[in-house]
PDB file of N, CA and C in Angstrom:
ATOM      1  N   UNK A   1       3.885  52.793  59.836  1.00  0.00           N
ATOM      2  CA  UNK A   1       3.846  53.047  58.419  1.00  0.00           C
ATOM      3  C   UNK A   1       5.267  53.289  57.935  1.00  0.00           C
ATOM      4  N   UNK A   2       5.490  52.559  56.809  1.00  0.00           N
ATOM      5  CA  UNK A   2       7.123  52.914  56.071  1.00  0.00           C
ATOM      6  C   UNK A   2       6.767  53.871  55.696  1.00  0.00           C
ATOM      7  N   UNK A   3       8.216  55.039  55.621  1.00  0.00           N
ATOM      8  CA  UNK A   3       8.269  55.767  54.655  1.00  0.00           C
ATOM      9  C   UNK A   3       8.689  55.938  53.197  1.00  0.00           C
ATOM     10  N   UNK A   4       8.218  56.366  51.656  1.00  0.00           N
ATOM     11  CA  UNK A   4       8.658  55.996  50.530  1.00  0.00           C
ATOM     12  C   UNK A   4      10.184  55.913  50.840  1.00  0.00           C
ATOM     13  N   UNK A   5      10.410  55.540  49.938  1.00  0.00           N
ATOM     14  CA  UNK A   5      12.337  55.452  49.489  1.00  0.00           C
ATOM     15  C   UNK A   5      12.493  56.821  48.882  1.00  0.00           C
ATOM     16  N   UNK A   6      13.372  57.354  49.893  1.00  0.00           N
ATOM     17  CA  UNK A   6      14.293  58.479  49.229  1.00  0.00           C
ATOM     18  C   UNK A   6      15.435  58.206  48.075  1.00  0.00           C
ATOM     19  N   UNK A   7      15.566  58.373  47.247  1.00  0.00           N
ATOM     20  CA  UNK A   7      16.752  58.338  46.321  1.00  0.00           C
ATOM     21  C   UNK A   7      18.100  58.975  46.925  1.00  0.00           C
ATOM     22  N   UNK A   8      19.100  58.133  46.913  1.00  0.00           N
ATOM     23  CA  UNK A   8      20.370  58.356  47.208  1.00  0.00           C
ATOM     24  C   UNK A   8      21.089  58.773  46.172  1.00  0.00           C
ATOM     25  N   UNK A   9      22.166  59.537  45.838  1.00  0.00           N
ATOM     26  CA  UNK A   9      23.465  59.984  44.684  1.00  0.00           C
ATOM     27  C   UNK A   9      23.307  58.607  44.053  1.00  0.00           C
ATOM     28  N   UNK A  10      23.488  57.198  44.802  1.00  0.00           N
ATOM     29  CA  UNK A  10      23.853  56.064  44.544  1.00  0.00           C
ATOM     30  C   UNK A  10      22.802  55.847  43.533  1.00  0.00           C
ATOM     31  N   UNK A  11      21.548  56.002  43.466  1.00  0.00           N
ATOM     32  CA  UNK A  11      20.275  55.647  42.487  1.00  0.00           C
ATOM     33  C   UNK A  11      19.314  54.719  43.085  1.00  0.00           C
ATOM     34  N   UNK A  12      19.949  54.445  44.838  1.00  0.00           N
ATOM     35  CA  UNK A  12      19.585  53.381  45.412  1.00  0.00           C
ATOM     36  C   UNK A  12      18.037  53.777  46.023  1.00  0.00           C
ATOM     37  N   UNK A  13      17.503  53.135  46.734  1.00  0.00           N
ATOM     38  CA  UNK A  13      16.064  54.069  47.711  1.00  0.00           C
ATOM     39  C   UNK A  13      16.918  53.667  48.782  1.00  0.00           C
ATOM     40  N   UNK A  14      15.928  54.442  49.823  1.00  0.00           N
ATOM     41  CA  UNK A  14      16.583  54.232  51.153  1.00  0.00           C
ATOM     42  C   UNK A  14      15.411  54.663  51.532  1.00  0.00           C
ATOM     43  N   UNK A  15      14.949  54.804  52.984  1.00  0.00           N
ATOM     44  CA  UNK A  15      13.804  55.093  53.405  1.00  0.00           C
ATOM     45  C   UNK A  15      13.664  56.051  54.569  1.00  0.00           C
ATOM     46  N   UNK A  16      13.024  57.080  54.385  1.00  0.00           N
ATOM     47  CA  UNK A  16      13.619  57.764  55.351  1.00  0.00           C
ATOM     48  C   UNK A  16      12.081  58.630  56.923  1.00  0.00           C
ATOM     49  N   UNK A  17      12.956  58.121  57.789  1.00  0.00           N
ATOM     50  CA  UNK A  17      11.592  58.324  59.008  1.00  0.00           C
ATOM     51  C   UNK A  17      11.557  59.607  58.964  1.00  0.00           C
ATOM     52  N   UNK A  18      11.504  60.190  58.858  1.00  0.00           N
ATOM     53  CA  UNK A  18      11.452  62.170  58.627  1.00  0.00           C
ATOM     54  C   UNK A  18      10.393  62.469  57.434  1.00  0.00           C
ATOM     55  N   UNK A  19      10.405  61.732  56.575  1.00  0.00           N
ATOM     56  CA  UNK A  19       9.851  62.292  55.215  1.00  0.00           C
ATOM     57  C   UNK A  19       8.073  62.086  55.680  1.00  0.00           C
ATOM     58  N   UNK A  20       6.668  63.073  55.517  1.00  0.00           N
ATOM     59  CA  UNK A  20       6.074  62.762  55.199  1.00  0.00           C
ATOM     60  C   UNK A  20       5.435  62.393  54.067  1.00  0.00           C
ATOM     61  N   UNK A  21       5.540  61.751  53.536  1.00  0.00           N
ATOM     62  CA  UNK A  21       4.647  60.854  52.288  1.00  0.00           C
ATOM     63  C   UNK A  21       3.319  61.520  51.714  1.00  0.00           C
ATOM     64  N   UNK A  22       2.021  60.665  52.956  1.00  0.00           N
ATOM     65  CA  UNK A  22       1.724  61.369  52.997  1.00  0.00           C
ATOM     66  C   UNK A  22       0.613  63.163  52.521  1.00  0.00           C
ATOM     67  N   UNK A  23       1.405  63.730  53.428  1.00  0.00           N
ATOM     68  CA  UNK A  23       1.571  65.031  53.102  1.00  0.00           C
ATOM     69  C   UNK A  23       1.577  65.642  51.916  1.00  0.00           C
ATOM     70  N   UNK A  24       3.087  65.159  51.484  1.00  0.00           N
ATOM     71  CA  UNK A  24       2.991  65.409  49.763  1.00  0.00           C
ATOM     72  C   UNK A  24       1.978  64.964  48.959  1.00  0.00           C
ATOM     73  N   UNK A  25       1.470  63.526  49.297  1.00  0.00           N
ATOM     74  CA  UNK A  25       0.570  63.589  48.213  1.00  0.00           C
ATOM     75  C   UNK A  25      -0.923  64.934  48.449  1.00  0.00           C
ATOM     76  N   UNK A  26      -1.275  64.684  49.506  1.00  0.00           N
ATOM     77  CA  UNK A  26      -1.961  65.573  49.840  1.00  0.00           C
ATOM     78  C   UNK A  26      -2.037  67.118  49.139  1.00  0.00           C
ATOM     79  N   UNK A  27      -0.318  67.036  49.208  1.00  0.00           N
ATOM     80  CA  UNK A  27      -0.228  68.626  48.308  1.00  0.00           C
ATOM     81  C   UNK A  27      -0.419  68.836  46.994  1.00  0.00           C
ATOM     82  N   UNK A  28      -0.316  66.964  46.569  1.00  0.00           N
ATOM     83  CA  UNK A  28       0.114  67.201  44.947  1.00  0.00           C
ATOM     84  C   UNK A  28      -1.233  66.794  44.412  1.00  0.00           C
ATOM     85  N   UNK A  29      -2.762  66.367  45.330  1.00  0.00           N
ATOM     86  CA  UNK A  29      -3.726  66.335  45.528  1.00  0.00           C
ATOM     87  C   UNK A  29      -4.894  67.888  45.231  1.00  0.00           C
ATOM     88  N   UNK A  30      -4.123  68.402  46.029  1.00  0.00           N
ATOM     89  CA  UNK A  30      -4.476  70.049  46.543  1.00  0.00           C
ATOM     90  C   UNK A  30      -4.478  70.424  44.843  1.00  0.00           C
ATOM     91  N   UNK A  31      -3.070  70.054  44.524  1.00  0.00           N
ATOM     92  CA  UNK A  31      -3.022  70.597  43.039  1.00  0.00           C
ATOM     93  C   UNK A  31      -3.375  70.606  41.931  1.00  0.00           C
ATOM     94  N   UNK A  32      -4.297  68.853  41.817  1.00  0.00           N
ATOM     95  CA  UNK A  32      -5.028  69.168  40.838  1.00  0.00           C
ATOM     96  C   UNK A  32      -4.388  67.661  40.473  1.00  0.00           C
ATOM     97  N   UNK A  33      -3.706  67.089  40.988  1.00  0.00           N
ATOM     98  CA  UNK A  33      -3.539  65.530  40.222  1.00  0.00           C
ATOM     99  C   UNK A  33      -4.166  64.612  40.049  1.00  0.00           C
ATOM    100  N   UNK A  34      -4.488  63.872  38.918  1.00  0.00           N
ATOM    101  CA  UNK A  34      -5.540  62.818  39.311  1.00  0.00           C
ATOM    102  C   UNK A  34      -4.850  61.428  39.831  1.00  0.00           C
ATOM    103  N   UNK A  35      -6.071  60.935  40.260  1.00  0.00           N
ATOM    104  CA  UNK A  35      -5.501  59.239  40.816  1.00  0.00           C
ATOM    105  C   UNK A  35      -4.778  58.636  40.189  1.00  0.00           C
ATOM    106  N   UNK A  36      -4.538  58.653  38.329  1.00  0.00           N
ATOM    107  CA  UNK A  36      -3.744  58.148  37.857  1.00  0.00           C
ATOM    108  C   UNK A  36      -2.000  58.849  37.907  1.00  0.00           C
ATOM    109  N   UNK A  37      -2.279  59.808  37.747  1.00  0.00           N
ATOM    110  CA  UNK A  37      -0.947  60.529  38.107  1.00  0.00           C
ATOM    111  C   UNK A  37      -0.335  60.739  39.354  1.00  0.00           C
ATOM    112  N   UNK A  38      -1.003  60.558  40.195  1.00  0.00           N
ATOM    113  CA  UNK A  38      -0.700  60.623  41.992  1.00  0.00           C
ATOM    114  C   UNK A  38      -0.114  58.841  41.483  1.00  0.00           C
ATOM    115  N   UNK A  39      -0.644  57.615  41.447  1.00  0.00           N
ATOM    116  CA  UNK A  39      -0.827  56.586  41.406  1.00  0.00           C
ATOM    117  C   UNK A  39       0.740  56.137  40.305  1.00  0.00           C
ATOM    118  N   UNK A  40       1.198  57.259  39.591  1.00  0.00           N
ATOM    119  CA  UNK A  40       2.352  57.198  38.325  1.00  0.00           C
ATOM    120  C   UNK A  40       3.273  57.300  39.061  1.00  0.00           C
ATOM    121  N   UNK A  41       3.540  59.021  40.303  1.00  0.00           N
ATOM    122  CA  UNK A  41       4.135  59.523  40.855  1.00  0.00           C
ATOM    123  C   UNK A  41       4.827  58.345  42.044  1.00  0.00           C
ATOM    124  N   UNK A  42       3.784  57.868  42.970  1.00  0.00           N
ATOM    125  CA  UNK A  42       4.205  57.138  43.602  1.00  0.00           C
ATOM    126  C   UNK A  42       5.021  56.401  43.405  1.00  0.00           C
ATOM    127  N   UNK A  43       4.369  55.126  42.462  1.00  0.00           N
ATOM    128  CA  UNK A  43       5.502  54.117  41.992  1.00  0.00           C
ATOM    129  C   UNK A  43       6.464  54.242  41.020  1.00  0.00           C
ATOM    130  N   UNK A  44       6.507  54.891  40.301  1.00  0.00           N
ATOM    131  CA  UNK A  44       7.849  55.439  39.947  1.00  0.00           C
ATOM    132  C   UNK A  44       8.863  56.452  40.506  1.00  0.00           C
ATOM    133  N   UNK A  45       8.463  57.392  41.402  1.00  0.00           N
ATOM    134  CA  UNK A  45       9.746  57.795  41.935  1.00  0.00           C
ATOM    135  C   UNK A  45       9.956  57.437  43.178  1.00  0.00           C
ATOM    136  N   UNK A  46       8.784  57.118  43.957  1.00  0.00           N
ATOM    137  CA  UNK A  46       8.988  56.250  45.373  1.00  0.00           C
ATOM    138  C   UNK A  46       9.640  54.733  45.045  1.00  0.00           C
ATOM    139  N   UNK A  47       9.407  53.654  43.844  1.00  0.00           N
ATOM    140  CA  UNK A  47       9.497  52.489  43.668  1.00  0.00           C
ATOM    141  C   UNK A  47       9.016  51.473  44.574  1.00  0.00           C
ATOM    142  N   UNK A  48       7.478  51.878  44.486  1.00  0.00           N
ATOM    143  CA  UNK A  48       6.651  50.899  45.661  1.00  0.00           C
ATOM    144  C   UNK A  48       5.599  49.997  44.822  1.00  0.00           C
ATOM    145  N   UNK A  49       4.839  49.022  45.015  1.00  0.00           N
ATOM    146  CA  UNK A  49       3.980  48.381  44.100  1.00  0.00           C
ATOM    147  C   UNK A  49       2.868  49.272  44.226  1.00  0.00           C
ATOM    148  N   UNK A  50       1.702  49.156  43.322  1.00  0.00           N
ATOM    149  CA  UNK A  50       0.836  49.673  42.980  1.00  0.00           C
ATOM    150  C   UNK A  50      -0.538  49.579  44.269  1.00  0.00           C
ATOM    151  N   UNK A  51      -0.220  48.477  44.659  1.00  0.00           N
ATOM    152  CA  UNK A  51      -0.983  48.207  45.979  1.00  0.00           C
ATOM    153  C   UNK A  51      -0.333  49.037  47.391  1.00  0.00           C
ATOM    154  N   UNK A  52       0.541  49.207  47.345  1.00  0.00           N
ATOM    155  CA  UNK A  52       1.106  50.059  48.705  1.00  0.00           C
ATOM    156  C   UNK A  52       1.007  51.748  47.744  1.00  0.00           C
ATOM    157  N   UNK A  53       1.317  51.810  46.637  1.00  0.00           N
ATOM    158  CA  UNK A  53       1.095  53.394  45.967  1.00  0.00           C
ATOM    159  C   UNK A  53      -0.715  53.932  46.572  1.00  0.00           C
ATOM    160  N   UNK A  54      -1.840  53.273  46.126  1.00  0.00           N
ATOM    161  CA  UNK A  54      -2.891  53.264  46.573  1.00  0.00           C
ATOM    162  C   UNK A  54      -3.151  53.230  48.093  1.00  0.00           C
ATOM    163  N   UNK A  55      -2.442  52.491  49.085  1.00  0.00           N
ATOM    164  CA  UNK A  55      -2.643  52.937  50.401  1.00  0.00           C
ATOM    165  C   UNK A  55      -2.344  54.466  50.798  1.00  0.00           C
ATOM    166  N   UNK A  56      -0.745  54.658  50.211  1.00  0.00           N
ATOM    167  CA  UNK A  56      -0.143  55.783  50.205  1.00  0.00           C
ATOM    168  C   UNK A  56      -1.821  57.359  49.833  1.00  0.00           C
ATOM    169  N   UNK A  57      -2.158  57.101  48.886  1.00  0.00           N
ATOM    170  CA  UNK A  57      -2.826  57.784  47.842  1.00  0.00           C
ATOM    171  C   UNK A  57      -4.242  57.933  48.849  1.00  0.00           C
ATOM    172  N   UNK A  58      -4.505  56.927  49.142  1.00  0.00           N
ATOM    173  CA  UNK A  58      -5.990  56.819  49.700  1.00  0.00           C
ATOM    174  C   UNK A  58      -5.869  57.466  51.527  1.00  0.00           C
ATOM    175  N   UNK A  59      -4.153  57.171  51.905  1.00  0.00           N
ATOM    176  CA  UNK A  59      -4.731  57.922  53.281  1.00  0.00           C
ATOM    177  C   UNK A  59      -4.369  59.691  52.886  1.00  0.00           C
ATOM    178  N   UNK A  60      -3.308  60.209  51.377  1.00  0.00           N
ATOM    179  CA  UNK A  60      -3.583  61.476  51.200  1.00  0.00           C
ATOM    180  C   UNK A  60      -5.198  61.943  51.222  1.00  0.00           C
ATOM    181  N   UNK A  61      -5.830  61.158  50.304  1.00  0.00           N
ATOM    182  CA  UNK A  61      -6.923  61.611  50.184  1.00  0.00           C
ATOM    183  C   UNK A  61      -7.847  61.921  51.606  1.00  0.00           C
ATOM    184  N   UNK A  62      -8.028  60.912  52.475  1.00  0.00           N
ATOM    185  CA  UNK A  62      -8.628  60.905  53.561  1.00  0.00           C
ATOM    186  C   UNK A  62      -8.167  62.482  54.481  1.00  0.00           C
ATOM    187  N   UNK A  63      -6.744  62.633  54.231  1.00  0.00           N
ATOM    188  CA  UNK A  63      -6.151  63.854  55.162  1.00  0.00           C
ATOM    189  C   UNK A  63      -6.320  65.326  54.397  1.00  0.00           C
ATOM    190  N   UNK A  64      -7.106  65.212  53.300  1.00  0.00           N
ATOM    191  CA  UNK A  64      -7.524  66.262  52.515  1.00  0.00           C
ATOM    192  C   UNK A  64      -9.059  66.391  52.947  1.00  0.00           C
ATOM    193  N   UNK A  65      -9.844  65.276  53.131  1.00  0.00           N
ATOM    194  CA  UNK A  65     -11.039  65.107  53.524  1.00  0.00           C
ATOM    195  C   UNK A  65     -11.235  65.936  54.899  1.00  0.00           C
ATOM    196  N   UNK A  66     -10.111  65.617  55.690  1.00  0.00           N
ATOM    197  CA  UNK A  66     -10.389  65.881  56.998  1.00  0.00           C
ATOM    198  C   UNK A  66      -9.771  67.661  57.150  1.00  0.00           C
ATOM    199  N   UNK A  67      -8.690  68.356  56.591  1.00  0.00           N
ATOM    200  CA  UNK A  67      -8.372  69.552  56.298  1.00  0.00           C
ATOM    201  C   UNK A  67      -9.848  71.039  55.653  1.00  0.00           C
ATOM    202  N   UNK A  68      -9.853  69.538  54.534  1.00  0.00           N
ATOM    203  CA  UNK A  68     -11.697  70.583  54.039  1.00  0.00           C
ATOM    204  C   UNK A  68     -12.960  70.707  55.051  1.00  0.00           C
ATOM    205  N   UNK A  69     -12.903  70.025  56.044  1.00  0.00           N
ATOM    206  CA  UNK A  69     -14.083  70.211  57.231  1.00  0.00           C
ATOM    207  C   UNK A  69     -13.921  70.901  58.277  1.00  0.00           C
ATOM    208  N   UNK A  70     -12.689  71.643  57.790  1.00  0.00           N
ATOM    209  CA  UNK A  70     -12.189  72.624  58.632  1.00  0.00           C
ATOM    210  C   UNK A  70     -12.319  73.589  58.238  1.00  0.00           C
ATOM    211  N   UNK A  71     -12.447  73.730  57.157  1.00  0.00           N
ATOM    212  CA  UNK A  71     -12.351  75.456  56.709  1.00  0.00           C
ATOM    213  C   UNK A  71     -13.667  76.284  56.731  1.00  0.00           C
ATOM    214  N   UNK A  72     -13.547  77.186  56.424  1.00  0.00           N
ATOM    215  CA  UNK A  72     -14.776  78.344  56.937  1.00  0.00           C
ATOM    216  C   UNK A  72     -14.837  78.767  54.987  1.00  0.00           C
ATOM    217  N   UNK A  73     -16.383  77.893  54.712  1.00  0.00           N
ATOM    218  CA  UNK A  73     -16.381  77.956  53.422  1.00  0.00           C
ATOM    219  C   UNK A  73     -16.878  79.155  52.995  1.00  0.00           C
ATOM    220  N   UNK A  74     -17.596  80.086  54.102  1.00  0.00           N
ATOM    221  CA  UNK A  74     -18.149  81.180  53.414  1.00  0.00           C
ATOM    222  C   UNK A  74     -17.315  82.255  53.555  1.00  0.00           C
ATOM    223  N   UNK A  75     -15.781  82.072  54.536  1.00  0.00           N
ATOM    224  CA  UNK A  75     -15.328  83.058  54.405  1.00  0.00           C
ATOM    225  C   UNK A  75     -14.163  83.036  52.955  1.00  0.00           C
ATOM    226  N   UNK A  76     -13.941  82.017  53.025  1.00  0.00           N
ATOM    227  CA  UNK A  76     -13.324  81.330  51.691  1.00  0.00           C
ATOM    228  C   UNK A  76     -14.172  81.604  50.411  1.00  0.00           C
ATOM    229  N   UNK A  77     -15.089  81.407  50.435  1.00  0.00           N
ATOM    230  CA  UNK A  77     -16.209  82.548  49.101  1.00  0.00           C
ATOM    231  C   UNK A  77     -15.674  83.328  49.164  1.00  0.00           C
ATOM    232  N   UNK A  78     -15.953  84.476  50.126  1.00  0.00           N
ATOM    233  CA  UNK A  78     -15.594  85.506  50.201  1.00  0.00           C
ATOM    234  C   UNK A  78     -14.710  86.211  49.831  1.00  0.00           C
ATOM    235  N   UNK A  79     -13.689  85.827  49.958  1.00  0.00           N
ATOM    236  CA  UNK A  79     -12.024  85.370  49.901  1.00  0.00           C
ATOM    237  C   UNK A  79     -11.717  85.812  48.071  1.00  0.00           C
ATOM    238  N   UNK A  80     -12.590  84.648  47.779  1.00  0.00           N
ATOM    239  CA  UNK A  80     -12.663  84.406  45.744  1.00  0.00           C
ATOM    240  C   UNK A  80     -13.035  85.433  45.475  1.00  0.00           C
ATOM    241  N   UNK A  81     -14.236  85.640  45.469  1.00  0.00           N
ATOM    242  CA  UNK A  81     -14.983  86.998  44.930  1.00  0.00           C
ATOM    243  C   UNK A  81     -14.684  88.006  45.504  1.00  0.00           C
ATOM    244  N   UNK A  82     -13.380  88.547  46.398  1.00  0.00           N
ATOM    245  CA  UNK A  82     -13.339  89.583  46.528  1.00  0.00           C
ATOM    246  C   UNK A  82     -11.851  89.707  45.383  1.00  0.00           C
ATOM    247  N   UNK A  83     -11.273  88.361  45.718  1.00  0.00           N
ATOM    248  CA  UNK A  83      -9.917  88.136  44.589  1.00  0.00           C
ATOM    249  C   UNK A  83     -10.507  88.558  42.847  1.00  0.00           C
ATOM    250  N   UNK A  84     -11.472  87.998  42.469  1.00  0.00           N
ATOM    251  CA  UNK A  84     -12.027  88.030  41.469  1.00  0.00           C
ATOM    252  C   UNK A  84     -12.474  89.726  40.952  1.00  0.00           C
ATOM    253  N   UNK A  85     -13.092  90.033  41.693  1.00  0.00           N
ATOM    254  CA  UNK A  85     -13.450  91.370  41.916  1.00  0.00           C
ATOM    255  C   UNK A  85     -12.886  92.150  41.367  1.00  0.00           C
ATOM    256  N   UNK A  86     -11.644  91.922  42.180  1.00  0.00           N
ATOM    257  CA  UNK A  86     -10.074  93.072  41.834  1.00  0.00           C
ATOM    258  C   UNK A  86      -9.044  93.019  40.496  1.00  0.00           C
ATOM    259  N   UNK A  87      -9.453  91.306  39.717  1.00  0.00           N
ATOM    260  CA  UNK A  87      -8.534  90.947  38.894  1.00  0.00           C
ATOM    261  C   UNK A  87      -9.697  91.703  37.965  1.00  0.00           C
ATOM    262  N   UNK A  88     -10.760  91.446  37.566  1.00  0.00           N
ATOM    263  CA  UNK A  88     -11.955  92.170  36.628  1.00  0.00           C
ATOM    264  C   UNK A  88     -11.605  94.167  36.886  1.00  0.00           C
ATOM    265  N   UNK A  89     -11.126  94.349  38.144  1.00  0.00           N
ATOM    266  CA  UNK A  89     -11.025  95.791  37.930  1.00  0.00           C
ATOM    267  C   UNK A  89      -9.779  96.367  37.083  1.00  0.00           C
ATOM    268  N   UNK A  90      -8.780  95.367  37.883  1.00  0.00           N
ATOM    269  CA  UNK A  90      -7.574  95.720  37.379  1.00  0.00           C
ATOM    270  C   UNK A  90      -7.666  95.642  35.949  1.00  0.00           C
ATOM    271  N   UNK A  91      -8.318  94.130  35.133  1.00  0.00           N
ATOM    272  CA  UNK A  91      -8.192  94.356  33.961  1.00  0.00           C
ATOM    273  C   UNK A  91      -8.462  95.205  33.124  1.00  0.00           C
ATOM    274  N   UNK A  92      -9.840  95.629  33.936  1.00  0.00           N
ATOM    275  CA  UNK A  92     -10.452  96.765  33.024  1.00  0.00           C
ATOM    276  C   UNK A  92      -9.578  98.035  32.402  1.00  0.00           C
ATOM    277  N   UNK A  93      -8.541  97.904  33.972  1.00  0.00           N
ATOM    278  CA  UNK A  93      -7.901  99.484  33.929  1.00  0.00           C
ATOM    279  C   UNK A  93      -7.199  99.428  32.970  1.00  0.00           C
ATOM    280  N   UNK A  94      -6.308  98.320  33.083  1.00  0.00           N
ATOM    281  CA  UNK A  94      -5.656  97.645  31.822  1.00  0.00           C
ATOM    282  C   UNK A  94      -5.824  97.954  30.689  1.00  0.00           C
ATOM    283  N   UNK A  95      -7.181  98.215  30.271  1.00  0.00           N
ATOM    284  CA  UNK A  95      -7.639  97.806  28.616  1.00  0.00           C
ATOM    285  C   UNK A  95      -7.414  96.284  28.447  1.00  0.00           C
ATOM    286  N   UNK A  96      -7.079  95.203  29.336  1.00  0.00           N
ATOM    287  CA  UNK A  96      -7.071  93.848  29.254  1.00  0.00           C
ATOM    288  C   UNK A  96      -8.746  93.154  29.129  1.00  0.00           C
ATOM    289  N   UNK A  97      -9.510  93.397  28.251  1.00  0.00           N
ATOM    290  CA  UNK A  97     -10.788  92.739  28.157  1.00  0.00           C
ATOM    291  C   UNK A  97     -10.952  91.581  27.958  1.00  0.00           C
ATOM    292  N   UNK A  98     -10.146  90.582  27.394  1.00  0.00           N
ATOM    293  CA  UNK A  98     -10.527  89.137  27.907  1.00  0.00           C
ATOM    294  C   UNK A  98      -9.823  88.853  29.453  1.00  0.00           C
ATOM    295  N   UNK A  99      -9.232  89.645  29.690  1.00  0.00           N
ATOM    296  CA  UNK A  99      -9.096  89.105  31.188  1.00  0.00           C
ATOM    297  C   UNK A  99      -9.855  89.585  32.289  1.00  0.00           C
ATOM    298  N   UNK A 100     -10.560  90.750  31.789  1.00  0.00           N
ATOM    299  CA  UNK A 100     -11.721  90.960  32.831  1.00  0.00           C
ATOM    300  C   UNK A 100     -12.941  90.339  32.074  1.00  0.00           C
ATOM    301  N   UNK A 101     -13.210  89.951  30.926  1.00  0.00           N
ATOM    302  CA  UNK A 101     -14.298  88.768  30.710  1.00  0.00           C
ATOM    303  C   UNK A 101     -14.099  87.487  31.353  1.00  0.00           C
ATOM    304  N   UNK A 102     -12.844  87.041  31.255  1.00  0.00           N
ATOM    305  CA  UNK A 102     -12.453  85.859  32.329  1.00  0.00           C
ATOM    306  C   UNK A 102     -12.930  85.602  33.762  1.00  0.00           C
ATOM    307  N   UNK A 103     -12.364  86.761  34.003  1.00  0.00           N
ATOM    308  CA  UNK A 103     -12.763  86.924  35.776  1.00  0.00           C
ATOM    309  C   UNK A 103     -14.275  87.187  36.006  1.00  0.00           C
ATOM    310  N   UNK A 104     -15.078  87.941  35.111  1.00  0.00           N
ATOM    311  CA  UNK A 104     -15.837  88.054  35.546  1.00  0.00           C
ATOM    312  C   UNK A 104     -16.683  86.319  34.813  1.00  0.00           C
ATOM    313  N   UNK A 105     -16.361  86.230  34.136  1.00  0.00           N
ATOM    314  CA  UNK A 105     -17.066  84.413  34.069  1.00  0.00           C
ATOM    315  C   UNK A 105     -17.190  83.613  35.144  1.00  0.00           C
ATOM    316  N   UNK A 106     -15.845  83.514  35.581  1.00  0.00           N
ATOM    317  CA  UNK A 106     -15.424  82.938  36.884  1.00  0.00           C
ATOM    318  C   UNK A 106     -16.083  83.369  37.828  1.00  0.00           C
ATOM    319  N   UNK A 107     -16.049  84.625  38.437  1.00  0.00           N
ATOM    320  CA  UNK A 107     -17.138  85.196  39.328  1.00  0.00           C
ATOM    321  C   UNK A 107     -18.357  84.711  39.098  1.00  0.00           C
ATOM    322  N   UNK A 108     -19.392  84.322  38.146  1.00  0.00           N
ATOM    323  CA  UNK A 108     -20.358  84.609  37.740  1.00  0.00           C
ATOM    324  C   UNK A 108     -20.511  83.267  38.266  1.00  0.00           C
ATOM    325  N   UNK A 109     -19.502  82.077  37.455  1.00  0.00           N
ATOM    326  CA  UNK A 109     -19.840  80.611  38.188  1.00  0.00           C
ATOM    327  C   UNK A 109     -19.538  80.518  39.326  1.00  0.00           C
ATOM    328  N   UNK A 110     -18.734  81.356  40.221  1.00  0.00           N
ATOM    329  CA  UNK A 110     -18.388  80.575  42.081  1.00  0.00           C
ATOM    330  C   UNK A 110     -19.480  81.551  42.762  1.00  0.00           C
ATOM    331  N   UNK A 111     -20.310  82.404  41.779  1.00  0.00           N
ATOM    332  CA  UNK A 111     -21.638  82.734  43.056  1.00  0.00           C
ATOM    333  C   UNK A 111     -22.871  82.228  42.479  1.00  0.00           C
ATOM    334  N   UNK A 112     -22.783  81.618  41.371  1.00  0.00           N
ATOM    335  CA  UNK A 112     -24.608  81.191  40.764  1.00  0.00           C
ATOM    336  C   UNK A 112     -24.944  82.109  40.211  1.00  0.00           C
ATOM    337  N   UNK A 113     -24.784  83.060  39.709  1.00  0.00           N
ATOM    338  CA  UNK A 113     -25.277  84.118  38.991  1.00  0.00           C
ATOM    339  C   UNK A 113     -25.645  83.299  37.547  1.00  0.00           C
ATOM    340  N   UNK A 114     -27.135  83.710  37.475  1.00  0.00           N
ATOM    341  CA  UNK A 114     -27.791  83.343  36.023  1.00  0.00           C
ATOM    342  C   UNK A 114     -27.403  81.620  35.995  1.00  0.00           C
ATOM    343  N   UNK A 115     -27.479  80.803  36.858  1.00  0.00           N
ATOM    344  CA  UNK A 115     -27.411  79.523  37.159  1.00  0.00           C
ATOM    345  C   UNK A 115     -28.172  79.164  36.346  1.00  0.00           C
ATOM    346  N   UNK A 116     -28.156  78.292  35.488  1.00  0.00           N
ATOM    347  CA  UNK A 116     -29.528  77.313  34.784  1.00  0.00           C
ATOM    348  C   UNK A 116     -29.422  77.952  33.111  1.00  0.00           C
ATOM    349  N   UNK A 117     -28.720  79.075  33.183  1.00  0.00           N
ATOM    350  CA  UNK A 117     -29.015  79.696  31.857  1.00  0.00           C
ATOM    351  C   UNK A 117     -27.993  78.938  30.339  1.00  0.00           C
ATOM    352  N   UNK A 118     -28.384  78.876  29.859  1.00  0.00           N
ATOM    353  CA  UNK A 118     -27.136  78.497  28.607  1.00  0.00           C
ATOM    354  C   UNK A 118     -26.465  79.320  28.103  1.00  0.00           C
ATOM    355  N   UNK A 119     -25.113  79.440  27.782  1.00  0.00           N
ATOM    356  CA  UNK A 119     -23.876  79.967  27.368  1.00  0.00           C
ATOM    357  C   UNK A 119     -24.781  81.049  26.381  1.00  0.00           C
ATOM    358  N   UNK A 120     -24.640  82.339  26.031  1.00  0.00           N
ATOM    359  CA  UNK A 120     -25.160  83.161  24.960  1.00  0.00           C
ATOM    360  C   UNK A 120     -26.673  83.529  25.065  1.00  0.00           C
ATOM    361  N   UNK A 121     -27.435  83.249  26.186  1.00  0.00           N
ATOM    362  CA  UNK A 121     -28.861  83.324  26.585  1.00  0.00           C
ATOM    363  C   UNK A 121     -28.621  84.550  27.381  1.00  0.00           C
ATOM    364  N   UNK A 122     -29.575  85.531  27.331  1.00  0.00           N
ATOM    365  CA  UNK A 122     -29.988  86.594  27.890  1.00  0.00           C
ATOM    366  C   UNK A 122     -31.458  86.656  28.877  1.00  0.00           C
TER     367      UNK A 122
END
């Protein structure tokens, strides 16, 4: 597998065996990019065609696939709602009330609480 073109001072690419590719996308995946913007990223700052950007893109995706079948999803719940928990306390202490209405929204959707109900239903 080539690696993208690194940019030189010169403005030139160059290509470099060290860099994972990749990886990054993977990270910039993790982050919330969509296919079109992963797909922007590539070929414009790597300068690869749109058909090698998509190989690039599709084996990030696959190495995100294979990272998530690893993880321990209930301790990772766990994890949230105990994070969540603490941001709803803190706010409270705060006097910050939309930010402990926030958190506790959020809480409310990553455990199912009142699942099925509509926004303002009791």
């Amino acid at each position: 597998m080539v690696s993208p073109p690194q940019r030189s001072g010169s403005g030139r690419a160059s290509f470099s065996p060290s860099a994972s590719p990749t990886q990054d996308l993977a990270n910039l995946i993790v982050k919330g990019l969509s296919q079109r913007q992963l797909m922007h990223h590539v070929t414009n700052s790597w300068g690869l065609t749109s058909e090698q950007a998509s190989r690039y893109v599709r084996e990030a995706k696959d190495l995100v696939k294979a990272h998530l079948s690893d993880i321990d999803w209930v301790d990772m719940l766990a994890s949230k709602v105990q994070m969540l928990e603490q941001i709803a306390t803190d706010a409270v202490a705060a006097a910050s009330e939309s930010n402990a209405i926030g958190a506790i929204r959020l809480l409310n959707e990553l455990v199912g609480l009142g699942a099925g109900q509509k926004p303002g239903a009791h």
